[in-house]
Protein backbone atom coordinates (compact mmCIF):
# COMPACT_ATOMS: atom_id res chain seq x y z
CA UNK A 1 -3.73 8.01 18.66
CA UNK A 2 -6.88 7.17 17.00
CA UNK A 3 -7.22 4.88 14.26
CA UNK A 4 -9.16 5.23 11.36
CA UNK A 5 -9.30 2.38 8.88
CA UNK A 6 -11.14 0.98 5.80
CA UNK A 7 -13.41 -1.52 6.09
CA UNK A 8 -13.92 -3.65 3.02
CA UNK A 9 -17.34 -3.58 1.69
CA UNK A 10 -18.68 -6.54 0.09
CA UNK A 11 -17.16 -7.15 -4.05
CA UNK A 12 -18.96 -5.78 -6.38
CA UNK A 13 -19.88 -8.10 -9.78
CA UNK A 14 -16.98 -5.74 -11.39
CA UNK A 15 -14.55 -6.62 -8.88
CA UNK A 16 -14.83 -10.38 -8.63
CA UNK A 17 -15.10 -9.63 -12.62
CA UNK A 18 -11.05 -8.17 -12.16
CA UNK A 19 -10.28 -11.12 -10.29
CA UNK A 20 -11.16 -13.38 -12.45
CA UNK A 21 -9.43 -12.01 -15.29
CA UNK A 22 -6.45 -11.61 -13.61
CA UNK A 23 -6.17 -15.40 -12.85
CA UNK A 24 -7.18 -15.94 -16.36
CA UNK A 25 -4.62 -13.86 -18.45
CA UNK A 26 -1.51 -14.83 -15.74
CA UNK A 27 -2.26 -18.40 -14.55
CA UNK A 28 -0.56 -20.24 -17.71
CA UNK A 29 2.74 -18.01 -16.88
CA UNK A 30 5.99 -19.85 -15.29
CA UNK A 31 5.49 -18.49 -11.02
CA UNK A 32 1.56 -17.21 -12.11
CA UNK A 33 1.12 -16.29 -7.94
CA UNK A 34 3.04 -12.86 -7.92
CA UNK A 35 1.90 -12.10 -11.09
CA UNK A 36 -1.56 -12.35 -10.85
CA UNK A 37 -1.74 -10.97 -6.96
CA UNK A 38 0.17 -8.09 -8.32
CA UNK A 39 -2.69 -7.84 -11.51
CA UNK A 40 -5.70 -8.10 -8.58
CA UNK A 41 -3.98 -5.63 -6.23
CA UNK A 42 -3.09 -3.01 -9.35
CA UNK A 43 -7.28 -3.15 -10.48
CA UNK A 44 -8.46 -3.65 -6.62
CA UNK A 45 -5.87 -1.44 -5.14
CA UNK A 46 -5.46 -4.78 -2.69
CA UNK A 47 -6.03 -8.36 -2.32
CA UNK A 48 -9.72 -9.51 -0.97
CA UNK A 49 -9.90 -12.37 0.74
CA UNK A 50 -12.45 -13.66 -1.59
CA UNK A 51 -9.70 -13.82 -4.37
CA UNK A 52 -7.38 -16.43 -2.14
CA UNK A 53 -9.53 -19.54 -3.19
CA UNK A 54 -10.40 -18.43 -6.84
CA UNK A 55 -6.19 -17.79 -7.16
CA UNK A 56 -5.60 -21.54 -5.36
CA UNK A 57 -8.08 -23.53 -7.57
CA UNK A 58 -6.57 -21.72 -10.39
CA UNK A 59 -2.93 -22.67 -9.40
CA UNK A 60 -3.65 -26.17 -7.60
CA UNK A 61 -1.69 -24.35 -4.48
CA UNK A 62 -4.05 -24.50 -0.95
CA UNK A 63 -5.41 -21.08 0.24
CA UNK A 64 -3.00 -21.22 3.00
CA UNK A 65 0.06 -21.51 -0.03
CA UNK A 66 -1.61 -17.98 -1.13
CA UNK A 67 -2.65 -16.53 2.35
CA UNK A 68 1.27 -17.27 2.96
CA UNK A 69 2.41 -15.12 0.14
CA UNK A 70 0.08 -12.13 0.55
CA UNK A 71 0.84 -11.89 3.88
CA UNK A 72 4.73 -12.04 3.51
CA UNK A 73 5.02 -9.39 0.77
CA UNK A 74 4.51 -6.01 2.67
CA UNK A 75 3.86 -4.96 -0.57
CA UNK A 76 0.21 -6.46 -0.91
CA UNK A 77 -2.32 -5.09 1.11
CA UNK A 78 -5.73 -7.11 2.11
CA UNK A 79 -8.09 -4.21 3.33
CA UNK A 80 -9.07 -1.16 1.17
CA UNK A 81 -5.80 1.32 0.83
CA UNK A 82 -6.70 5.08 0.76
CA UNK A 83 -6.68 6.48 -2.39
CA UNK A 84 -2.38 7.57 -1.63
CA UNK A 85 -0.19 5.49 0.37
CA UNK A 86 2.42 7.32 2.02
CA UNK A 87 5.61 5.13 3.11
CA UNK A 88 8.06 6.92 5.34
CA UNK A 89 11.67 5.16 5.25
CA UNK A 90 12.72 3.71 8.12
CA UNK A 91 16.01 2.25 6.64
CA UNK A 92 19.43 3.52 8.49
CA UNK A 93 20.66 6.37 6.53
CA UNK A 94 16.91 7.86 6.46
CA UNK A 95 17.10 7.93 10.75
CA UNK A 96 20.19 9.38 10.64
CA UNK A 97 18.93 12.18 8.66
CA UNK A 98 16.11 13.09 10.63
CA UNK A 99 13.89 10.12 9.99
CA UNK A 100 12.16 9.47 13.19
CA UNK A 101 10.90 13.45 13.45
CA UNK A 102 9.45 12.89 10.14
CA UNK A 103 8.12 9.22 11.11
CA UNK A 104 6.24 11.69 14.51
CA UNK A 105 5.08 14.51 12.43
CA UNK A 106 3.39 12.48 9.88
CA UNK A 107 1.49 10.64 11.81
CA UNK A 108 0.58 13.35 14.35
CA UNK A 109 -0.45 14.93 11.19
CA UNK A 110 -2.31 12.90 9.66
CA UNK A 111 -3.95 11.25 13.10
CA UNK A 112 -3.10 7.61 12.27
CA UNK A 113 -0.42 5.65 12.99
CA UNK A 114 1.28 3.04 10.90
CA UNK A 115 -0.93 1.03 8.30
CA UNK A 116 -3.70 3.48 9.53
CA UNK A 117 -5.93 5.63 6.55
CA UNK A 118 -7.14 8.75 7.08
CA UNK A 119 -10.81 9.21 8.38
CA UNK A 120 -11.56 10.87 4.72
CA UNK A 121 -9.54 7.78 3.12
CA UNK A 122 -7.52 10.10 1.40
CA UNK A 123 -4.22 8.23 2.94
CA UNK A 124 -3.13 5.22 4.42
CA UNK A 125 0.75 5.58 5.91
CA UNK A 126 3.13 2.66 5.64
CA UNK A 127 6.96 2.13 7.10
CA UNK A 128 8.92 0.78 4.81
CA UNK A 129 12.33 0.00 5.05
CA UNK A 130 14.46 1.49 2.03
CA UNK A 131 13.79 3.28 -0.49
CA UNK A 132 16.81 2.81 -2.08
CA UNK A 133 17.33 6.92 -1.99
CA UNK A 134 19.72 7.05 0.67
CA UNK A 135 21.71 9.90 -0.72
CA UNK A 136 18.78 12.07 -0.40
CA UNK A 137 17.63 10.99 2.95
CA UNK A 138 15.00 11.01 4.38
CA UNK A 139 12.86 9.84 2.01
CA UNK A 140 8.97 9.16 1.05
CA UNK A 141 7.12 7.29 -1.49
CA UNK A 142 3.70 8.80 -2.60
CA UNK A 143 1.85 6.75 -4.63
CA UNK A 144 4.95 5.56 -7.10
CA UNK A 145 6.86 8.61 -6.66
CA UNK A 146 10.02 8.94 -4.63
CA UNK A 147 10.62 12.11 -2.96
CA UNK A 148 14.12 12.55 -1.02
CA UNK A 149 14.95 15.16 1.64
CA UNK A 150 12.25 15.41 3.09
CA UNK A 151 10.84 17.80 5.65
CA UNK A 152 8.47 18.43 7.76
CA UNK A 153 7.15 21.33 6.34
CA UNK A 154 7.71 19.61 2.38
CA UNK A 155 5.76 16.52 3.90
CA UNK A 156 3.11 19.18 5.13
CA UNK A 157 3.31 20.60 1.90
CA UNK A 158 3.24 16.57 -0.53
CA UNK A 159 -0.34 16.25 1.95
CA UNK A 160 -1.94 19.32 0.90
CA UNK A 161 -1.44 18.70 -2.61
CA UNK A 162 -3.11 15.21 -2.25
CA UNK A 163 -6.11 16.73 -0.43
CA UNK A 164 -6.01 19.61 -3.25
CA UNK A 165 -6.20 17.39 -6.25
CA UNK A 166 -8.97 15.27 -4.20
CA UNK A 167 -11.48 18.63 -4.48
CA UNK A 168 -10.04 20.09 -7.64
């Protein structure tokens, strides 16, 4: 299946600007590290590379300290997102309930695979292993929003809306 990705492009003055405000207004707090990646990646929509040794001198941790944290949180993402991430469940109760058709269908509709974005960077599609809404399984996240029992043809439907509001 083909790939399509992001590339980052080099930081703009603005975005080495959001950087360093988000050391600056988190790095007197009590555990500043998750705080202030969380601060870059909500303005960046991820974590640059370039922000690992601003974030260490600011903490007195070693860029390896912060590489290790970005890179254990699935959460933080260090290449350009598309502007939705999709995560698909992948959690027990959300396979049971049809999980892995949904897992194939979004993908072969969207023509990525996992952690892949969409050739118009509209969406970047994630596993992710519980939602926490295994009563309505299977489930999705879009964006922040949590949407259980899932389809197919309701994904089909969450994808066109994206691509709607994109050229409204």
């Amino acid at each position: 299946m083909p790939q399509a990705t992001v590339t980052a492009p080099p930081l703009s003055d603005a975005q080495h600007a959001a950087i360093r405000q988000a050391v600056e207004a988190h790095q007197s707090l009590p555990g500043a590290l998750l705080p202030i990646l969380h601060a870059i990646q909500d303005a960046l929509g991820w974590v640059p590379a370039e922000a690992v040794p601003v974030i260490a001198g600011a903490l007195n941790l070693s860029r390896a300290e912060v590489h290790g944290v970005i890179s254990f949180y699935h959460h933080f993402h260090t290449a350009p997102t598309g502007r939705t991430v999709v995560q698909v469940c992948r959690a027990e109760s959300c396979q049971a309930k049809g999980g892995e058709l949904l897992e194939a269908h979004a993908k072969q509709q969207l023509g990525i695979d996992w952690h892949g974005t969409t050739a118009d960077g509209a969406v970047t599609l994630e596993p992710v292993y519980c939602l926490g809404n295994c009563a309505c399984s299977p489930a999705i996240r879009v964006g922040d929003e949590i949407l259980g029992r899932m389809s197919c043809a309701r994904f089909d439907a969450v994808i066109a809306g994206l691509r709607d509001e994109v050229t409204a």
